[in-house]
N, C-alpha and C. Protein backbone atom coordinates (compact mmCIF):
# COMPACT_ATOMS: atom_id res chain seq x y z
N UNK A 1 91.91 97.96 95.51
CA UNK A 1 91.91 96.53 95.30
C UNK A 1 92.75 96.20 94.07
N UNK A 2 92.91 94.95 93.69
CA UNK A 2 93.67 94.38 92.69
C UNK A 2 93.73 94.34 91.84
N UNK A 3 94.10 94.39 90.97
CA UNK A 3 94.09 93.67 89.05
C UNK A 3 94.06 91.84 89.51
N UNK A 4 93.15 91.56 88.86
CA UNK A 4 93.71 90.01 89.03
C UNK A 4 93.95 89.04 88.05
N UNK A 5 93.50 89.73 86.80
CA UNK A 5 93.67 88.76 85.50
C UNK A 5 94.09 89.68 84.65
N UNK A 6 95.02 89.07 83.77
CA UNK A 6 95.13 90.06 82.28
C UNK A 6 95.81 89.42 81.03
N UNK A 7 95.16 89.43 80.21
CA UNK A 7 95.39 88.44 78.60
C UNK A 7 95.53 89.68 77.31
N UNK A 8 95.72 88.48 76.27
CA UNK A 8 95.96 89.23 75.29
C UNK A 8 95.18 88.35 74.68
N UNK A 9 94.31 89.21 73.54
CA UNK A 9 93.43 88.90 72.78
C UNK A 9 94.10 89.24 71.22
N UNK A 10 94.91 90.13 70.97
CA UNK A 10 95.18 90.19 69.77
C UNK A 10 96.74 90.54 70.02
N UNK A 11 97.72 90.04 69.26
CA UNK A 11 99.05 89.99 68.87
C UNK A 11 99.70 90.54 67.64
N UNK A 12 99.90 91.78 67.03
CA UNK A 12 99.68 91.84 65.63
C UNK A 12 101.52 92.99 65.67
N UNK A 13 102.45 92.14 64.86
CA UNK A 13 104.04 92.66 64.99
C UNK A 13 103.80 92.52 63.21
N UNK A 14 104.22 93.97 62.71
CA UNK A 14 104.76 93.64 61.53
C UNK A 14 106.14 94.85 61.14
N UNK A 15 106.62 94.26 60.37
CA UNK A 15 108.17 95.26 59.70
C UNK A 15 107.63 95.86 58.43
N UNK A 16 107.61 96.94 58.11
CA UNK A 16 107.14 97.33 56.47
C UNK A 16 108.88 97.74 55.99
N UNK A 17 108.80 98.88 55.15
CA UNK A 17 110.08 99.21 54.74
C UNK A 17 110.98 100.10 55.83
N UNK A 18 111.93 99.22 55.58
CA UNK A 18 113.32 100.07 56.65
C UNK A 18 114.18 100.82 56.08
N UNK A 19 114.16 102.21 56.23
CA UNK A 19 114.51 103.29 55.75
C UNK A 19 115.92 103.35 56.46
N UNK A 20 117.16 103.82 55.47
CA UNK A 20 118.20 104.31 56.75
C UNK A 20 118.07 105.88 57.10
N UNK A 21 118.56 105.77 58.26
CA UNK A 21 118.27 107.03 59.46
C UNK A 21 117.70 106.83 60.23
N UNK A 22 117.19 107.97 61.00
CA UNK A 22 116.73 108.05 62.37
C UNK A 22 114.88 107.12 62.02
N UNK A 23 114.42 106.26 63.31
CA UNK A 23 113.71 105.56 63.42
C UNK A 23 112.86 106.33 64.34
N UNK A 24 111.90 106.82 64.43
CA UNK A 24 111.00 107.52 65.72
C UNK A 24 109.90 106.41 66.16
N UNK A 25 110.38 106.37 67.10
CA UNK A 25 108.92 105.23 68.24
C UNK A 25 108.00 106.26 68.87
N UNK A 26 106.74 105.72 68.22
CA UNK A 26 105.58 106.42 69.23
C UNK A 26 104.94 105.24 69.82
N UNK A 27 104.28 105.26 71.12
CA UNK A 27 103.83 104.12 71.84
C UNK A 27 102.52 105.28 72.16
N UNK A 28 101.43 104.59 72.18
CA UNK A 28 99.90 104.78 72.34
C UNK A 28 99.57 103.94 73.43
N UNK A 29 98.74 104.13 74.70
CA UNK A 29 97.72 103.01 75.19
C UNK A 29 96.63 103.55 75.36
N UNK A 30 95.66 102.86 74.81
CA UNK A 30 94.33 103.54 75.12
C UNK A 30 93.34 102.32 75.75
N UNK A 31 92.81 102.81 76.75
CA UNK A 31 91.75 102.38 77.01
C UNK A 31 90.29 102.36 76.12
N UNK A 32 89.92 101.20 75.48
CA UNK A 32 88.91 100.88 74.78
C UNK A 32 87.55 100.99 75.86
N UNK A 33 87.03 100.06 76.11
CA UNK A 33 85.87 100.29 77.27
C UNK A 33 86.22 99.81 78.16
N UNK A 34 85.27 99.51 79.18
CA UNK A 34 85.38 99.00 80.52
C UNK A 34 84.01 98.32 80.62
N UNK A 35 83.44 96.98 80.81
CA UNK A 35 82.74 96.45 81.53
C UNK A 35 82.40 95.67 82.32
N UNK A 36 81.14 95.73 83.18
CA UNK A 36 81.01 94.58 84.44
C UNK A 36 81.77 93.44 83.78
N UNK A 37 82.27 92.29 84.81
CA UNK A 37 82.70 91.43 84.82
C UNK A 37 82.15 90.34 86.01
N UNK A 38 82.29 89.46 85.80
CA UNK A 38 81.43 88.25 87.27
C UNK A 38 82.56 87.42 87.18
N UNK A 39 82.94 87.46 88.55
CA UNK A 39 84.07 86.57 88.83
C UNK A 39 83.18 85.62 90.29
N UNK A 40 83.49 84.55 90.28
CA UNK A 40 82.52 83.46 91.15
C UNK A 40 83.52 83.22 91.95
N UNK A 41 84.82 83.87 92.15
CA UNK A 41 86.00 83.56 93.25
C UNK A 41 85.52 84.70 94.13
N UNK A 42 85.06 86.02 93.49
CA UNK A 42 85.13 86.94 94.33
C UNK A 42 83.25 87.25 94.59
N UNK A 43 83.32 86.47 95.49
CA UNK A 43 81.15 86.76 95.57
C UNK A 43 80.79 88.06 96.46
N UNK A 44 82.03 88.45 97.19
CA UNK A 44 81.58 90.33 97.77
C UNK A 44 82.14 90.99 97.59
N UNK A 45 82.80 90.83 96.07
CA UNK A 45 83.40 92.07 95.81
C UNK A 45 82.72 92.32 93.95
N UNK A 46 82.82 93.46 93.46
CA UNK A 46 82.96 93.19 91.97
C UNK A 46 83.89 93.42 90.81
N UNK A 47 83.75 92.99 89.67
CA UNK A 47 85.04 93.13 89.14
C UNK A 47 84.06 94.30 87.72
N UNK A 48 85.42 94.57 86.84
CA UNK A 48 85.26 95.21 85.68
C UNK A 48 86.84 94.96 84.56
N UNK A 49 86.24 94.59 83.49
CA UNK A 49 87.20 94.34 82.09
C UNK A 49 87.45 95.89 82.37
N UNK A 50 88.69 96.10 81.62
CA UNK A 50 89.52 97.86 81.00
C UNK A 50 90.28 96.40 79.46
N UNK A 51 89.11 96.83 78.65
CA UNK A 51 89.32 96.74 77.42
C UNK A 51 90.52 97.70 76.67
N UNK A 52 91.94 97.00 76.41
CA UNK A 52 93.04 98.45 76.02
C UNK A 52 93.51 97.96 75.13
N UNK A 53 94.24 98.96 74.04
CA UNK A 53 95.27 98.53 72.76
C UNK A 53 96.79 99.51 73.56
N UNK A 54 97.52 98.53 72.85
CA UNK A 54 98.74 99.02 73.73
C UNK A 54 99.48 99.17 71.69
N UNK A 55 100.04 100.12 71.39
CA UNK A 55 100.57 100.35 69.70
C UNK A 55 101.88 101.21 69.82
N UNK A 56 102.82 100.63 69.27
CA UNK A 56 104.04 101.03 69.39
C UNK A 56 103.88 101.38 67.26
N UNK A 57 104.38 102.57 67.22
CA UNK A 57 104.52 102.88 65.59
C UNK A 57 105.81 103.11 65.61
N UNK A 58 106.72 102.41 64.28
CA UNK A 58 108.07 102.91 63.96
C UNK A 58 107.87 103.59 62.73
N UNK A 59 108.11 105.04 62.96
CA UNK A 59 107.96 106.13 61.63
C UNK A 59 109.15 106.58 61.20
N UNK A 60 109.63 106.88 59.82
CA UNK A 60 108.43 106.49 59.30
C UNK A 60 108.69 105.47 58.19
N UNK A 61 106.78 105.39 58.41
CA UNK A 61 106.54 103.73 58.40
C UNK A 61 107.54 102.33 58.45
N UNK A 62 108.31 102.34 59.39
CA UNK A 62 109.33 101.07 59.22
C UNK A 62 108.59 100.04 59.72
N UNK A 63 107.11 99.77 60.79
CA UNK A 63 106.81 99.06 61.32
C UNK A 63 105.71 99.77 62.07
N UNK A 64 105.14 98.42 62.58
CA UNK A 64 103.95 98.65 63.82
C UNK A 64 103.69 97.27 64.85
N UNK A 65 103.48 97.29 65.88
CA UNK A 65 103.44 96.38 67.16
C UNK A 65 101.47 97.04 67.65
N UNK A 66 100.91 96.05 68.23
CA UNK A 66 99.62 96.49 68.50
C UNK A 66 99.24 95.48 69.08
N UNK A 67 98.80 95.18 70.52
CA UNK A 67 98.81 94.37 71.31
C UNK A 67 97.37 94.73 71.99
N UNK A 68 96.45 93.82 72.22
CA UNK A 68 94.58 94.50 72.63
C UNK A 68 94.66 93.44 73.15
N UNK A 69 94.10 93.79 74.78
CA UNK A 69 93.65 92.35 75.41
C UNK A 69 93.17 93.12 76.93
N UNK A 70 92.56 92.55 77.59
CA UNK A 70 91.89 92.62 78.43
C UNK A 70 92.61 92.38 80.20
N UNK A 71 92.10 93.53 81.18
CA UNK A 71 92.14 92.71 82.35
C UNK A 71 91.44 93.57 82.86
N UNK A 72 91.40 92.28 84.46
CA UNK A 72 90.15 92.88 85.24
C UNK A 72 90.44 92.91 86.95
N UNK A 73 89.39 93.96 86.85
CA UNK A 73 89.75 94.94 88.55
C UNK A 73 89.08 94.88 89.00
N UNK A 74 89.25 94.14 90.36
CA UNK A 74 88.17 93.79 91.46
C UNK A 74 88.39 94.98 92.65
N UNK A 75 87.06 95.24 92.66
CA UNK A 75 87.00 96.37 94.05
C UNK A 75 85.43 96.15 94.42
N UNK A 76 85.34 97.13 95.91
CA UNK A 76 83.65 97.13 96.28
C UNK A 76 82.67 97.38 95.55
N UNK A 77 81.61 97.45 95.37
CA UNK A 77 80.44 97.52 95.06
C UNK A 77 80.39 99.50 94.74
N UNK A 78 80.23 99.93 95.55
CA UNK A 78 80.25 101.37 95.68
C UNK A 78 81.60 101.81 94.64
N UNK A 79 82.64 101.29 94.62
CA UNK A 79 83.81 102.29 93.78
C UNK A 79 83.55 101.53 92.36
N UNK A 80 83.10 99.96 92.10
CA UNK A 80 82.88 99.86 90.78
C UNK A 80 81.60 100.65 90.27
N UNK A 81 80.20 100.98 90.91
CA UNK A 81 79.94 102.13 90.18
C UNK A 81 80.28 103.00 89.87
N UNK A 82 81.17 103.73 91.03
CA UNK A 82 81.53 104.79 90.65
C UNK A 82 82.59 105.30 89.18
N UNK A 83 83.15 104.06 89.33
CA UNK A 83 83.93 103.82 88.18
C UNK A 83 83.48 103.94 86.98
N UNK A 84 82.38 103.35 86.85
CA UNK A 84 81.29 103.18 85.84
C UNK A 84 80.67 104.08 85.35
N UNK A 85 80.37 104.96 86.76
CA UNK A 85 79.57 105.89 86.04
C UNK A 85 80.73 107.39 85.56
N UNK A 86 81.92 107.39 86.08
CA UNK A 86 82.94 108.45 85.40
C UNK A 86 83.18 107.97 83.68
N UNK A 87 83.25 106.63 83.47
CA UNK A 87 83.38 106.17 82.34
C UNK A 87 82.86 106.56 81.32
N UNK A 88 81.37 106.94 82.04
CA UNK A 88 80.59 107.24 80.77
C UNK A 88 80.59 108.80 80.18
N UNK A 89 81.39 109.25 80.66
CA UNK A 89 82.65 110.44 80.24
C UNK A 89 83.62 110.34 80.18
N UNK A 90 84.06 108.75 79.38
CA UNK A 90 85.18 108.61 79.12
C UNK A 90 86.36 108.51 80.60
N UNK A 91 86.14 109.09 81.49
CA UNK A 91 86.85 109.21 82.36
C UNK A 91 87.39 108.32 83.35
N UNK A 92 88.27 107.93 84.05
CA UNK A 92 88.78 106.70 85.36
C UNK A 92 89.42 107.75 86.23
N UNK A 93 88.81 107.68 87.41
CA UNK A 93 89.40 107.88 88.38
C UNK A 93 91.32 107.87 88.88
N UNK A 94 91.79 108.70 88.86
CA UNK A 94 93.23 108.52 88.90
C UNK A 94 94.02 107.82 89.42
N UNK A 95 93.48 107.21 90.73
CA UNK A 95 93.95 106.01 91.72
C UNK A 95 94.06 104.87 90.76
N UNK A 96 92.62 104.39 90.20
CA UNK A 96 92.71 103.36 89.59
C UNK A 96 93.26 103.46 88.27
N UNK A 97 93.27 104.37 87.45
CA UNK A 97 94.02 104.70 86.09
C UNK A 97 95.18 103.90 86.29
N UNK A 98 95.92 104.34 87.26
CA UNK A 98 97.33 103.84 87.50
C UNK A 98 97.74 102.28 87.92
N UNK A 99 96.78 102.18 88.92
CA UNK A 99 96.54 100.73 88.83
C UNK A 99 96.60 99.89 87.46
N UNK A 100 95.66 100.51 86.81
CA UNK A 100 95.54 99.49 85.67
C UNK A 100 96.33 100.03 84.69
N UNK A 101 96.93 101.17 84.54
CA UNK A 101 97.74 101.51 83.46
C UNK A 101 99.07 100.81 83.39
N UNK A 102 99.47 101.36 84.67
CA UNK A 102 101.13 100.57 85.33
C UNK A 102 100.99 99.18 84.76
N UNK A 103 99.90 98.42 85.09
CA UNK A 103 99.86 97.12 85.16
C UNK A 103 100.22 96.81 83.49
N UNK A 104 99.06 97.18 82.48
CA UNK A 104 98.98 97.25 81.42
C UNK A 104 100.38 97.30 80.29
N UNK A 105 100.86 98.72 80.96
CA UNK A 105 102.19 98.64 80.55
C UNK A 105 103.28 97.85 80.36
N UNK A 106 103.71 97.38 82.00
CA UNK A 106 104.46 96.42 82.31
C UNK A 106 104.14 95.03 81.25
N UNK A 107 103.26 94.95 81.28
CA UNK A 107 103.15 93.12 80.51
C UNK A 107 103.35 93.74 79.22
N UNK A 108 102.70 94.79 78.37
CA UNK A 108 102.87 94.95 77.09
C UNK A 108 104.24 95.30 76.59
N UNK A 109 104.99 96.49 77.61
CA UNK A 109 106.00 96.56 77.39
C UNK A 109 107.29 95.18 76.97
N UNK A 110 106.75 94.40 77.74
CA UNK A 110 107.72 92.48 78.01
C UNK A 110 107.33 92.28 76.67
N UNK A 111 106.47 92.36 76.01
CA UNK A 111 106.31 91.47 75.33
C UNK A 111 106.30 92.22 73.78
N UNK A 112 105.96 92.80 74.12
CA UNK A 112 106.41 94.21 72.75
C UNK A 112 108.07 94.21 72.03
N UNK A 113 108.90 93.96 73.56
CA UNK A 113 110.45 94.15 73.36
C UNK A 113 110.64 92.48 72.80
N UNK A 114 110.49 91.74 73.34
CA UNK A 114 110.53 90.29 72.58
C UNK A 114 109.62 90.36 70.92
N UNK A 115 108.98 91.06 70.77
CA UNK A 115 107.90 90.99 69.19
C UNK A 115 108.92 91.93 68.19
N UNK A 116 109.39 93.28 68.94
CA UNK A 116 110.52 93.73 68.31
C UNK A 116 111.78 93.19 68.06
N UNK A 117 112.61 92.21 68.64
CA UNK A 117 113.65 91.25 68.46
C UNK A 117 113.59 90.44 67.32
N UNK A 118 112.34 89.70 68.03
CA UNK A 118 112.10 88.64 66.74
C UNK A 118 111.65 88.94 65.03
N UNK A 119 110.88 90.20 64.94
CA UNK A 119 111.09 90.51 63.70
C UNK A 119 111.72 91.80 63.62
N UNK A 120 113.39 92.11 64.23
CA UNK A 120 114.19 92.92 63.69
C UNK A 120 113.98 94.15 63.41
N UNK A 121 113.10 95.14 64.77
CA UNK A 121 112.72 96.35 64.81
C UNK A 121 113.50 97.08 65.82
N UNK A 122 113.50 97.96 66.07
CA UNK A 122 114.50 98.96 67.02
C UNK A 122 113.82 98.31 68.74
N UNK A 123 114.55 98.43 69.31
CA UNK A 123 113.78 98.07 70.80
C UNK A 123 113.02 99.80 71.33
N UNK A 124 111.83 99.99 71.57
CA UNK A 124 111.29 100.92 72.46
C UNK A 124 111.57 101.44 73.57
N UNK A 125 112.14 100.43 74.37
CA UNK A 125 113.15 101.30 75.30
C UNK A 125 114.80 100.53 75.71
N UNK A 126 115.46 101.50 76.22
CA UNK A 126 116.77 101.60 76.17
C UNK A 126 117.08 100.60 76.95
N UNK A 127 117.66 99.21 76.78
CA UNK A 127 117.95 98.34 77.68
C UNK A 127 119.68 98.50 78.05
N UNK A 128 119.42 98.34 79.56
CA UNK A 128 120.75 98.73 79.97
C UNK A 128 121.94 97.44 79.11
N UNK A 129 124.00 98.82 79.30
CA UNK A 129 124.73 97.56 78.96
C UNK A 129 126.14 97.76 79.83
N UNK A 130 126.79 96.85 80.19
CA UNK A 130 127.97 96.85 80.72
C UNK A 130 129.01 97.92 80.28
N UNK A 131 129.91 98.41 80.36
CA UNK A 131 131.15 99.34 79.56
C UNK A 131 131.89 98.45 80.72
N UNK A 132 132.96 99.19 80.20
CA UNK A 132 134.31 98.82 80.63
C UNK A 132 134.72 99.75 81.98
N UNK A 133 134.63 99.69 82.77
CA UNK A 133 135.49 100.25 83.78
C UNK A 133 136.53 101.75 83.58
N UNK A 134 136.37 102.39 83.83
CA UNK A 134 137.68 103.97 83.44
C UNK A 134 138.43 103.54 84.58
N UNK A 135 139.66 103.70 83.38
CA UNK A 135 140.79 103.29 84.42
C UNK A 135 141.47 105.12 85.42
N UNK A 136 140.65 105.94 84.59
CA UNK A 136 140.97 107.37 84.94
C UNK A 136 140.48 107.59 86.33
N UNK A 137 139.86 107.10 86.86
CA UNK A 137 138.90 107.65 87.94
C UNK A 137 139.41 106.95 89.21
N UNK A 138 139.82 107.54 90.43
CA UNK A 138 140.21 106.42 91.55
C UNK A 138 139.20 106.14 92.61
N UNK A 139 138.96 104.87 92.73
CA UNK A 139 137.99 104.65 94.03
C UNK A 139 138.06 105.68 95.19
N UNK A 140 136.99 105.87 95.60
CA UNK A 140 136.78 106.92 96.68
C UNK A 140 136.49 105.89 97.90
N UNK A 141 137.17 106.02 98.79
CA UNK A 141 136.92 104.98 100.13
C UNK A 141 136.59 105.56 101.33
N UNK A 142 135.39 106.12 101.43
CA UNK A 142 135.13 107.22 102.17
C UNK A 142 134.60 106.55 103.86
């Protein structure tokens, strides 16, 4: 089943000192908890929060990005216990890990790369760029 909601609860971009040389990005996501959730759209199915911090570190120390917010996963009755009860060993099921990780990523990643722009940090990942054409190489017209 779906992800169907997902927010941000905390926004926190700062720059400390910018050293010259090499900049190392570490990116963290962790899943904080997970709990029931009641959604009144979905009355036969149930949902559950995946409480996560998504933390990008620029070492060393040039900066830190740290983004915590919430979304929630609606499935049956039977797989949200089950869910529930792997949790309480820390654990998620791998199907859904991905579900909600992928998901997680994607929005934090968007918005991480815009928090890095605006206060003048290295971007985390490599955004593609045009070159110029080689004039060395001849079309292959196969």
């Amino acid at each position: 089943m779906p992800v169907v909601s997902f927010d941000f609860d905390k926004i926190s971009a700062e720059r400390k000192e910018f050293t010259s040389g090499k900049v190392e990005i570490r990116s963290n996501i962790t899943i904080i908890d997970i709990e029931k959730e009641k959604l009144e759209l979905a009355k036969n199915e149930e949902a559950l929060k995946f409480l996560f911090e998504f933390k990008l570190s620029y070492e060393p120390n040039a900066g830190e990005l740290i983004l915590r917010g919430h979304t929630v996963f609606v499935d049956d009755e039977k797989k949200i216990k089950d869910i529930l009860k792997e949790w309480k060993n820390k654990k998620i099921p791998e199907e859904i890990a991905l579900q909600v990780i992928n998901n997680i990523l994607y929005r934090c990643n968007l918005k991480a790369l815009q928090m890095a722009h605006e206060i003048s940090l290295p971007l985390h990942i490599q955004m593609p760029r045009a070159t110029p054409a080689r004039k060395d190489v001849k079309e292959y017209i196969g």
